[in-house]
C-alpha atoms as a PDB file:
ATOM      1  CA  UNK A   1      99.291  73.235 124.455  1.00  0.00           C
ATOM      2  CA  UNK A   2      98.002  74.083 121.187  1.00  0.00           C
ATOM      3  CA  UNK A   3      98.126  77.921 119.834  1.00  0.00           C
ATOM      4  CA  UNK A   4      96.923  79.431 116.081  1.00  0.00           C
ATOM      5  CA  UNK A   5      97.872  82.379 114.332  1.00  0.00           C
ATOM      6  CA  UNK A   6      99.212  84.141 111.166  1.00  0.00           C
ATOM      7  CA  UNK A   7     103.325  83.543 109.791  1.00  0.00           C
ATOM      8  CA  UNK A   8     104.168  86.483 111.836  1.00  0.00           C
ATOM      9  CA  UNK A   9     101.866  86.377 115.009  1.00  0.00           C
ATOM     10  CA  UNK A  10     103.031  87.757 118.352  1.00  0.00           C
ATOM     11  CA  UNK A  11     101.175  85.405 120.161  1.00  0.00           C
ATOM     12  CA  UNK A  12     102.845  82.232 118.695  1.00  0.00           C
ATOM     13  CA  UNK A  13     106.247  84.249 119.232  1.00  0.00           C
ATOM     14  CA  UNK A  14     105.601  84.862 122.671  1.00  0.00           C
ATOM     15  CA  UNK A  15     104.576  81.506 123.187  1.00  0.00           C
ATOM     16  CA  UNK A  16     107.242  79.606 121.883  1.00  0.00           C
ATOM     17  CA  UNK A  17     109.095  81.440 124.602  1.00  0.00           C
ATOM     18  CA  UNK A  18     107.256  79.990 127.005  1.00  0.00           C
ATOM     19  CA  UNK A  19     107.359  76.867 125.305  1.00  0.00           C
ATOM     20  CA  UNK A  20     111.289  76.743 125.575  1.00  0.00           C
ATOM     21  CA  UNK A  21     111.510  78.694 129.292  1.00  0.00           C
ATOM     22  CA  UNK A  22     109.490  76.300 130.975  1.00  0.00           C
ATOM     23  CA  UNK A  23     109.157  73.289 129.082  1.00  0.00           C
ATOM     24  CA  UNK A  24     105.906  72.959 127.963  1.00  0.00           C
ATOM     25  CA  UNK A  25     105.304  71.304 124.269  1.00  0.00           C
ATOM     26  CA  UNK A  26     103.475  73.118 121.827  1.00  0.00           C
ATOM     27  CA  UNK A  27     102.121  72.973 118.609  1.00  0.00           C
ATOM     28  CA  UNK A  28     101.033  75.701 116.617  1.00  0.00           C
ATOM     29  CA  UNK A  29      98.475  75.841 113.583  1.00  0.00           C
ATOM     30  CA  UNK A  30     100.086  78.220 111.684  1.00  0.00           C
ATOM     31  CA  UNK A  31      98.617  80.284 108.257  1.00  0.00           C
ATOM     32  CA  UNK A  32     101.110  79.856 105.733  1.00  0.00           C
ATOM     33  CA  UNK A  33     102.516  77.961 102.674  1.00  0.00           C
ATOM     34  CA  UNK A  34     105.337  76.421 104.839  1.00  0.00           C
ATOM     35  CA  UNK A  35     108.224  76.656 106.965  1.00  0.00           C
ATOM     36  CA  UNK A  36     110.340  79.864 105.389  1.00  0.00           C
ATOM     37  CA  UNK A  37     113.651  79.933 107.246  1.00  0.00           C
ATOM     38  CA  UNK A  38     113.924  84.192 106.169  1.00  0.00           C
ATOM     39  CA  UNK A  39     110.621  84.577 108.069  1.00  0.00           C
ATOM     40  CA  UNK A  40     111.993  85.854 111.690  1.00  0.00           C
ATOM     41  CA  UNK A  41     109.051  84.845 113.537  1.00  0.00           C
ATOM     42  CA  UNK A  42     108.795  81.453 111.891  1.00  0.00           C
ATOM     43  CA  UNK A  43     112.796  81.284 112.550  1.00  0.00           C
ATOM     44  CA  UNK A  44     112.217  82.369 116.010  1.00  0.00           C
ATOM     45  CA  UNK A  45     109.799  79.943 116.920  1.00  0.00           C
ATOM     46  CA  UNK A  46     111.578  76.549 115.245  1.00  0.00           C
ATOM     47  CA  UNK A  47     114.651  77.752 117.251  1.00  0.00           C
ATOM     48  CA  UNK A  48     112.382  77.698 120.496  1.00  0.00           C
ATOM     49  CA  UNK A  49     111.723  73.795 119.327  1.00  0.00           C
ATOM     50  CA  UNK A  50     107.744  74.379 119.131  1.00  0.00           C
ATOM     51  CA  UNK A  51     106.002  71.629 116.471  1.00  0.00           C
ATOM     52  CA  UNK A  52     104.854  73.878 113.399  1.00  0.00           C
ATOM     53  CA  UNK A  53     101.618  72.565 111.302  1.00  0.00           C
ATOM     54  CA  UNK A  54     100.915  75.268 108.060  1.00  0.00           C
ATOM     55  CA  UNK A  55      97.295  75.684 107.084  1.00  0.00           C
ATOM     56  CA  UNK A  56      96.338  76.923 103.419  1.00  0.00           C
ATOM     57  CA  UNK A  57      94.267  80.296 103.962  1.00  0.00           C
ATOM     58  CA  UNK A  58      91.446  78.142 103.024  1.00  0.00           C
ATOM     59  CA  UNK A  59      91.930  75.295 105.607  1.00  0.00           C
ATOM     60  CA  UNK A  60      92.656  77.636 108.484  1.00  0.00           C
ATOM     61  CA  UNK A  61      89.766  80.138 107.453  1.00  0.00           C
ATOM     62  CA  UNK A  62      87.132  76.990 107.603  1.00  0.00           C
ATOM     63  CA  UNK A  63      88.841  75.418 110.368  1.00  0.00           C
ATOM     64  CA  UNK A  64      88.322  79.218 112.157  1.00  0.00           C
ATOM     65  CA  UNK A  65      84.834  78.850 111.280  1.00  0.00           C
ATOM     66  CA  UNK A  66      83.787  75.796 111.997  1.00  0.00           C
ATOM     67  CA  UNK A  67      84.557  75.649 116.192  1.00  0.00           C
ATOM     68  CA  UNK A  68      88.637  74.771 115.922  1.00  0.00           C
ATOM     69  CA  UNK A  69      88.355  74.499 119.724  1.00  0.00           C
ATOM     70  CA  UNK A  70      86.225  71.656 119.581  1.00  0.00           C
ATOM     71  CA  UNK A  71      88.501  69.623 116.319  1.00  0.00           C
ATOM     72  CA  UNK A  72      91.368  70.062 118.295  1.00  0.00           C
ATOM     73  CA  UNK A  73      90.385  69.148 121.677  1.00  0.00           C
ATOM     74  CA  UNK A  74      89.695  65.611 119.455  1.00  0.00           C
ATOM     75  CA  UNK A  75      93.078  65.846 117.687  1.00  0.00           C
ATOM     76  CA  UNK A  76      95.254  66.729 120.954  1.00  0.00           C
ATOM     77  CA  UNK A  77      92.890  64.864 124.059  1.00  0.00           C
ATOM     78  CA  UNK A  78      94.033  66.624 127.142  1.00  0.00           C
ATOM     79  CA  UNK A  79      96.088  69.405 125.563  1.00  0.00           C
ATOM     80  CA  UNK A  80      95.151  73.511 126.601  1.00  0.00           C
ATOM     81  CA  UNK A  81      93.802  75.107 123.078  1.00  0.00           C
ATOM     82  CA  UNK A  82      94.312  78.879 122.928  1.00  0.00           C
ATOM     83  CA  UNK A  83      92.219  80.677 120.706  1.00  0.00           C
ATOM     84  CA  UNK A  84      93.570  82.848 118.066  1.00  0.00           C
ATOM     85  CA  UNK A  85      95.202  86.242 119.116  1.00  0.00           C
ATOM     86  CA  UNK A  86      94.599  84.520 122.790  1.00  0.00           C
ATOM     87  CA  UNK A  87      91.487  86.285 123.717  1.00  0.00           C
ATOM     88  CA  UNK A  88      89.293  84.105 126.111  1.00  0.00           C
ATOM     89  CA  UNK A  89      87.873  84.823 129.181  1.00  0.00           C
ATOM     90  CA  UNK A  90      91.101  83.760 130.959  1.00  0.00           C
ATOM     91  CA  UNK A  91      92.734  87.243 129.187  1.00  0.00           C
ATOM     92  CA  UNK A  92      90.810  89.215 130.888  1.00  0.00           C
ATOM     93  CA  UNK A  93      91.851  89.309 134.630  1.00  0.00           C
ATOM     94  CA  UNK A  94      95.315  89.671 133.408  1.00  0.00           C
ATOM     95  CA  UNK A  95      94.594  92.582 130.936  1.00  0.00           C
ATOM     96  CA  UNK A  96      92.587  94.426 134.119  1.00  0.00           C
ATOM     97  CA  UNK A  97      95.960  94.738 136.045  1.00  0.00           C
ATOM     98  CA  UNK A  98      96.613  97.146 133.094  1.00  0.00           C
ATOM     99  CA  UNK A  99      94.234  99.601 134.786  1.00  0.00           C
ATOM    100  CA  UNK A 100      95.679  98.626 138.417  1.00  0.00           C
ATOM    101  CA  UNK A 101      98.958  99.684 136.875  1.00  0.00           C
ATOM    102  CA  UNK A 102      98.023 103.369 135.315  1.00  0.00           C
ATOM    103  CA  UNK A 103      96.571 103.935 138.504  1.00  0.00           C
ATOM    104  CA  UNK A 104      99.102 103.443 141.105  1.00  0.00           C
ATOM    105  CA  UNK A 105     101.550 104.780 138.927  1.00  0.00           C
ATOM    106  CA  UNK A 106      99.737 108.284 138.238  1.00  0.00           C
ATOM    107  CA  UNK A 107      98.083 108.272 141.773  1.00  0.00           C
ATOM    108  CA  UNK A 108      94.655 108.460 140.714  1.00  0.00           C
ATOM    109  CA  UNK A 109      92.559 107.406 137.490  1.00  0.00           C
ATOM    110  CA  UNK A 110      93.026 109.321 134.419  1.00  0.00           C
ATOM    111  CA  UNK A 111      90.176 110.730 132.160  1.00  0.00           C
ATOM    112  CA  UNK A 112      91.096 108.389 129.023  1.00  0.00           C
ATOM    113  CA  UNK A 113      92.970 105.540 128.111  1.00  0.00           C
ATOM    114  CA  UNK A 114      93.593 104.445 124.352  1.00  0.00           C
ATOM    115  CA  UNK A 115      94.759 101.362 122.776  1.00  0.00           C
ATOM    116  CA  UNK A 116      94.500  99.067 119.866  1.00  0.00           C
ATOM    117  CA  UNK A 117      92.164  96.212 119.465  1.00  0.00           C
ATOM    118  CA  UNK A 118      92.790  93.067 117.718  1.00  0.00           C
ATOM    119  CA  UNK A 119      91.374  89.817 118.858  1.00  0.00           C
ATOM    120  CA  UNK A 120      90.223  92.048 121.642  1.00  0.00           C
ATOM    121  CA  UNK A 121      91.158  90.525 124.703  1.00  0.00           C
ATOM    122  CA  UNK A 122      93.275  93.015 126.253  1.00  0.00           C
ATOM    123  CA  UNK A 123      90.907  95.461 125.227  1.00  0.00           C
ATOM    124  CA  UNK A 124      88.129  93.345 127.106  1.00  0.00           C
ATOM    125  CA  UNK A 125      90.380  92.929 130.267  1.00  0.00           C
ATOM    126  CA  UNK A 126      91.081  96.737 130.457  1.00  0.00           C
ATOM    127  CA  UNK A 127      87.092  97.736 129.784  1.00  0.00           C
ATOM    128  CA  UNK A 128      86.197  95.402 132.822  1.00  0.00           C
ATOM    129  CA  UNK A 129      88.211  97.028 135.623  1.00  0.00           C
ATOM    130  CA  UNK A 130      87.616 100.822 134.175  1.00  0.00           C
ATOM    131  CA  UNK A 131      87.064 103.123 136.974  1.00  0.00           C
ATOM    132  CA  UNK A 132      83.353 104.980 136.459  1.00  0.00           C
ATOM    133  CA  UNK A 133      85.398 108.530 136.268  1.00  0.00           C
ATOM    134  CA  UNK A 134      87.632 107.143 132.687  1.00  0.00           C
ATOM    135  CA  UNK A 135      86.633 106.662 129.600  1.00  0.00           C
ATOM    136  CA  UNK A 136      87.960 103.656 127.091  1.00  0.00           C
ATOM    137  CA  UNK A 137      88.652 104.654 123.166  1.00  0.00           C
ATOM    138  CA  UNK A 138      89.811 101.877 121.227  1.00  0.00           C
ATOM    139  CA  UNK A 139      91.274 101.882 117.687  1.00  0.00           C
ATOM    140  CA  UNK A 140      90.876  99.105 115.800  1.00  0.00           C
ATOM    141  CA  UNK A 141      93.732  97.794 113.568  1.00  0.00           C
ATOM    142  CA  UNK A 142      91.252  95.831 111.410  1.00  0.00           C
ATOM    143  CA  UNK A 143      87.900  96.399 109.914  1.00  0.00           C
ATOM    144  CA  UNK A 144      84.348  94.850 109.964  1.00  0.00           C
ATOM    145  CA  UNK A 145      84.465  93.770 113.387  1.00  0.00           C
ATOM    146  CA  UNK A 146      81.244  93.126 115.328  1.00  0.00           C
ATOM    147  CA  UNK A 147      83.115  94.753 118.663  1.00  0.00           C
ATOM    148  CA  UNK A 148      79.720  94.455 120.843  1.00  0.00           C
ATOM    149  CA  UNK A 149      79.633  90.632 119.862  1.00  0.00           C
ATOM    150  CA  UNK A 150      83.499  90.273 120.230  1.00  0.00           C
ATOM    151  CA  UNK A 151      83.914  92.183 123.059  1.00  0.00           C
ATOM    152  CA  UNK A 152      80.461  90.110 124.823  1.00  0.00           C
ATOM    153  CA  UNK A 153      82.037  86.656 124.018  1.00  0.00           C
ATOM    154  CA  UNK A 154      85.407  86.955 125.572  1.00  0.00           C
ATOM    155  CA  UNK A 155      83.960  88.894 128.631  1.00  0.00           C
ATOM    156  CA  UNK A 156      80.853  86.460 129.275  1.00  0.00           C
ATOM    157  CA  UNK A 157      79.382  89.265 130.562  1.00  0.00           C
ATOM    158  CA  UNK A 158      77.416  91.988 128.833  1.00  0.00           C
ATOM    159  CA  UNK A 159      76.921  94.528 132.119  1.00  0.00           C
ATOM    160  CA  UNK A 160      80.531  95.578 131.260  1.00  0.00           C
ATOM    161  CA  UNK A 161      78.824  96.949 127.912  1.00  0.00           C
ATOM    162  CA  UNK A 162      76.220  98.477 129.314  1.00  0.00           C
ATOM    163  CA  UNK A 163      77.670 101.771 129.805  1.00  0.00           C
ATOM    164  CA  UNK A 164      78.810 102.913 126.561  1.00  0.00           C
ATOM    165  CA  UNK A 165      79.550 106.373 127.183  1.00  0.00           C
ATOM    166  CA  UNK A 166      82.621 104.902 129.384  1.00  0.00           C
ATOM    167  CA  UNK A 167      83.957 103.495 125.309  1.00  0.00           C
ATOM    168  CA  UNK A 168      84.175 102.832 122.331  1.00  0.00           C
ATOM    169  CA  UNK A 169      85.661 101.518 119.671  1.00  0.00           C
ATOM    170  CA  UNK A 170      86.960 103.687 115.599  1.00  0.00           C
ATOM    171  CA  UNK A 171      87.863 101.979 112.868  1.00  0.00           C
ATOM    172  CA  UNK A 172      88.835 105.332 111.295  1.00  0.00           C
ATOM    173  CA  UNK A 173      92.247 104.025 111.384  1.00  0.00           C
ATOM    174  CA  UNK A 174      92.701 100.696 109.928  1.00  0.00           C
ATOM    175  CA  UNK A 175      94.597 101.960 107.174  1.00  0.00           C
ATOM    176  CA  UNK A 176      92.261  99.221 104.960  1.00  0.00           C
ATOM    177  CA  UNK A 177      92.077  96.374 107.269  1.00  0.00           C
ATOM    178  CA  UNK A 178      94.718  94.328 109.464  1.00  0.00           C
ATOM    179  CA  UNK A 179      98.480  94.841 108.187  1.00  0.00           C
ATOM    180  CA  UNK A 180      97.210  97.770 105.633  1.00  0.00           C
ATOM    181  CA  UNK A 181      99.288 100.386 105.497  1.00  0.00           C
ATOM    182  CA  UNK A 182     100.210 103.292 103.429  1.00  0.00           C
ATOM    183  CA  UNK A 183     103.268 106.133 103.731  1.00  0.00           C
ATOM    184  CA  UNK A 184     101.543 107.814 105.712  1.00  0.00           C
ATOM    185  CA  UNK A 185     101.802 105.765 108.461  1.00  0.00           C
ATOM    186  CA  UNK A 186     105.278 104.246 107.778  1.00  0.00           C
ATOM    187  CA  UNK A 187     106.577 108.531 107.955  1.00  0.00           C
ATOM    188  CA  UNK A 188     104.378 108.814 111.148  1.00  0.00           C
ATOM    189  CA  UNK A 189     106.222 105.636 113.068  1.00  0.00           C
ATOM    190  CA  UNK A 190     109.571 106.732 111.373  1.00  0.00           C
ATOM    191  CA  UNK A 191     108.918 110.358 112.813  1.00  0.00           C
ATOM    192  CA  UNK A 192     107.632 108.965 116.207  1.00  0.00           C
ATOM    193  CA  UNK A 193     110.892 107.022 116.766  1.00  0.00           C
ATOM    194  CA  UNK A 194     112.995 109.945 115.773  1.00  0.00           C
ATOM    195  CA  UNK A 195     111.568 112.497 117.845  1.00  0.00           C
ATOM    196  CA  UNK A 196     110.407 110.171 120.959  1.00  0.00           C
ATOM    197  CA  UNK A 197     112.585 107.761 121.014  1.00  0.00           C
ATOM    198  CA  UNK A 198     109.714 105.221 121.162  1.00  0.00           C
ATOM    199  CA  UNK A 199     109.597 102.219 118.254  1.00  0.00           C
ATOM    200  CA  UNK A 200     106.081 101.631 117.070  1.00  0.00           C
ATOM    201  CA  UNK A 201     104.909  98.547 115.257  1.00  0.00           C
ATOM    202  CA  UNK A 202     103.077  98.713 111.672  1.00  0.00           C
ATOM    203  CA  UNK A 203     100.152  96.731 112.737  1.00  0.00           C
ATOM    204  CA  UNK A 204      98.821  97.662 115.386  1.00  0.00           C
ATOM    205  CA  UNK A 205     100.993 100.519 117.731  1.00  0.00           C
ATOM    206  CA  UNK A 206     101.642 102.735 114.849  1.00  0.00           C
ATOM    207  CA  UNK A 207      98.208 102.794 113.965  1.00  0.00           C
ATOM    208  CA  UNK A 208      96.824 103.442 117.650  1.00  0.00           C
ATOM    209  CA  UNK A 209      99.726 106.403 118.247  1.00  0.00           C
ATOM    210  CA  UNK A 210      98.965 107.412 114.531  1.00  0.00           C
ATOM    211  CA  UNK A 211      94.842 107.962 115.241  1.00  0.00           C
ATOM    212  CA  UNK A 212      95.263 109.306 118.626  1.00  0.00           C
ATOM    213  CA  UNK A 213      97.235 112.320 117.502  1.00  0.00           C
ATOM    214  CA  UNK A 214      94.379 112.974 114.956  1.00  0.00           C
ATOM    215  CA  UNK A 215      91.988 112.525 117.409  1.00  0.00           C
ATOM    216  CA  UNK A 216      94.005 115.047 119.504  1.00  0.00           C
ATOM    217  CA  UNK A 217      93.904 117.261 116.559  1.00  0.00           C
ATOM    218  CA  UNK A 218      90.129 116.989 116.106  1.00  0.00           C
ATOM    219  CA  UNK A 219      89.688 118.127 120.126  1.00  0.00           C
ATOM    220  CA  UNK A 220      88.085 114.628 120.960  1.00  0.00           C
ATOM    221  CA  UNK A 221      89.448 114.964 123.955  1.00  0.00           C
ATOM    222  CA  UNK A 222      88.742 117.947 126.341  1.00  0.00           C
ATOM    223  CA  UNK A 223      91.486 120.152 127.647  1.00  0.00           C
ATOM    224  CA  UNK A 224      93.441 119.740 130.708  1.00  0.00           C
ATOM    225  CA  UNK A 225      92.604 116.059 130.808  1.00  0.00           C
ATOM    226  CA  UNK A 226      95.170 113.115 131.340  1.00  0.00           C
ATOM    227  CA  UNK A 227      95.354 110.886 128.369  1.00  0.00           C
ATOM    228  CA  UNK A 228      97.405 107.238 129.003  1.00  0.00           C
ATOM    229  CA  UNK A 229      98.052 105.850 125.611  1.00  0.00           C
ATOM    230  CA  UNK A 230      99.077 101.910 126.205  1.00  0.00           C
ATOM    231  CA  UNK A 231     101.956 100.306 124.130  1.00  0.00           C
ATOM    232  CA  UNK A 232     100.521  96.616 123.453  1.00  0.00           C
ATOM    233  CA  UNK A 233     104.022  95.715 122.194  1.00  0.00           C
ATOM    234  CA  UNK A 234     104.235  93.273 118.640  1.00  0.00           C
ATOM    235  CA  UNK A 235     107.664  94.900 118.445  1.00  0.00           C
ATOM    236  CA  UNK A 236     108.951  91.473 116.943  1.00  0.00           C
ATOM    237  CA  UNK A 237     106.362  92.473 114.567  1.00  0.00           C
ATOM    238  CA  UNK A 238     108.613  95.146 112.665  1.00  0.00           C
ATOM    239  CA  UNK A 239     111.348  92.511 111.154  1.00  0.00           C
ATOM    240  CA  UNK A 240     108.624  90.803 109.356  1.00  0.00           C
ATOM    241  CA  UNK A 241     106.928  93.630 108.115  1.00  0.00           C
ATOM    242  CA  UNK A 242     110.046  94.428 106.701  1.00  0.00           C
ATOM    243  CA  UNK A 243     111.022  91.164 105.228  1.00  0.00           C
ATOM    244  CA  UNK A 244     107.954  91.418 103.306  1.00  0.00           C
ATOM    245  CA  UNK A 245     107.879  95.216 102.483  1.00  0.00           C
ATOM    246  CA  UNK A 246     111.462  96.125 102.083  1.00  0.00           C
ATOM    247  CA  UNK A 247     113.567  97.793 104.977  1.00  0.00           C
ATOM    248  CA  UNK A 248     110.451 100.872 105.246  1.00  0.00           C
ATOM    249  CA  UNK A 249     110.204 100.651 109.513  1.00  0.00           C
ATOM    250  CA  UNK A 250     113.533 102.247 110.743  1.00  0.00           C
END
């Protein structure tokens, strides 16, 4: 199996879990200068015995570009290559239980649901099983994404997108672009935690919880309606930010 992704991807962390559980080998094209035993997802993963290969920005933005899918299937004949962030076609009917979930747990389908996007599979697999009655808001933890063209290509399917007053998709709270931040959002998560008792990541849950309070705020949502908020996870994420950033996530 062969996976890609940043230094501190929750994917390749994930994966090397898998990796060590069931005993499947796996190398990962990783983003990066090089093996850096204080990075705790890079730690993580070596310890799960997963083969490592670090890509200049350069090298992995051209091999990104250039159909990776297709140079590796050359490079490893006969080995599984998931795509970056793991958004394919195959992430979808796993992301729809998400909806089978909310439902049988609340008893009947609620008027929103909000979460993140990244690569935008689970995003995708949550849009395709939407019951007519709910409507999909995603917020988007990067910038400049083409979300119809994203969104089309891991679906294979563009009646899902049809209906676009069931979602859509803000980037009003990106902070900048993917791992942006500012104090704002580090007080928010710090808050959240506090008063909830509910850890939020710096990448991408702090910035969905963060934008659907001001959405709340701004009355995007009509009263008396049941909003489900989902918590992607990235957890794992938190130690790295603050490796990098200084102890700022409590």
């Amino acid at each position: 199996m062969v996976a890609f992704g940043g230094a501190f991807s929750n994917l390749l962390y994930t994966l090397s879990v898998i990796s060590a559980g069931m005993n499947i080998p796996m190398t990962f094209y990783i983003r990066g200068d090089g093996y850096d035993p204080r990075n705790p997802t890079l730690r993580f993963i070596k310890s799960n015995g997963v083969k490592m290969v670090f890509m200049s920005r350069k090298a992995f933005k051209e091999l990104r570009e250039q159909g990776f899918e297709q140079q590796m299937a050359k490079i490893h004949p006969g080995a599984y290559i998931i795509p970056e962030g793991g958004s394919n076609s195959l992430a979808v009917p796993g992301s729809a239980e998400i909806v089978k979930e909310i439902v049988e747990q609340l008893h009947f389908p609620p008027e929103h649901i909000v979460m993140d996007l990244g690569t935008g599979g689970t995003f995708a697999g949550v849009l395709s099983a939407l019951p007519p009655e709910t409507k999909l808001t995603g917020i988007a933890a990067l910038k400049g994404v083409d979300w119809n063209k994203t969104l089309s290509k891991i679906l294979g399917d563009k009646k899902y997108l049809l209906n676009e007053k069931n979602w859509t998709v803000t980037e009003d709270y990106h902070f900048g672009g993917f791992a942006k931040f500012d104090l704002r959002l580090i007080d928010f998560i710090n808050n959240f935690k506090r008063r909830y008792g509910i850890p939020l990541d710096p990448i991408y849950t702090g910035k969905l919880v963060y934008g659907l309070f001001d959405l709340i705020d701004k009355k995007y949502f009509d009263e008396d309606t049941t909003i489900v908020w989902v918590h992607g996870g990235g957890l794992q994420g938190i130690a790295g930010f603050n490796y990098i950033h200084g102890e700022l996530v409590k």
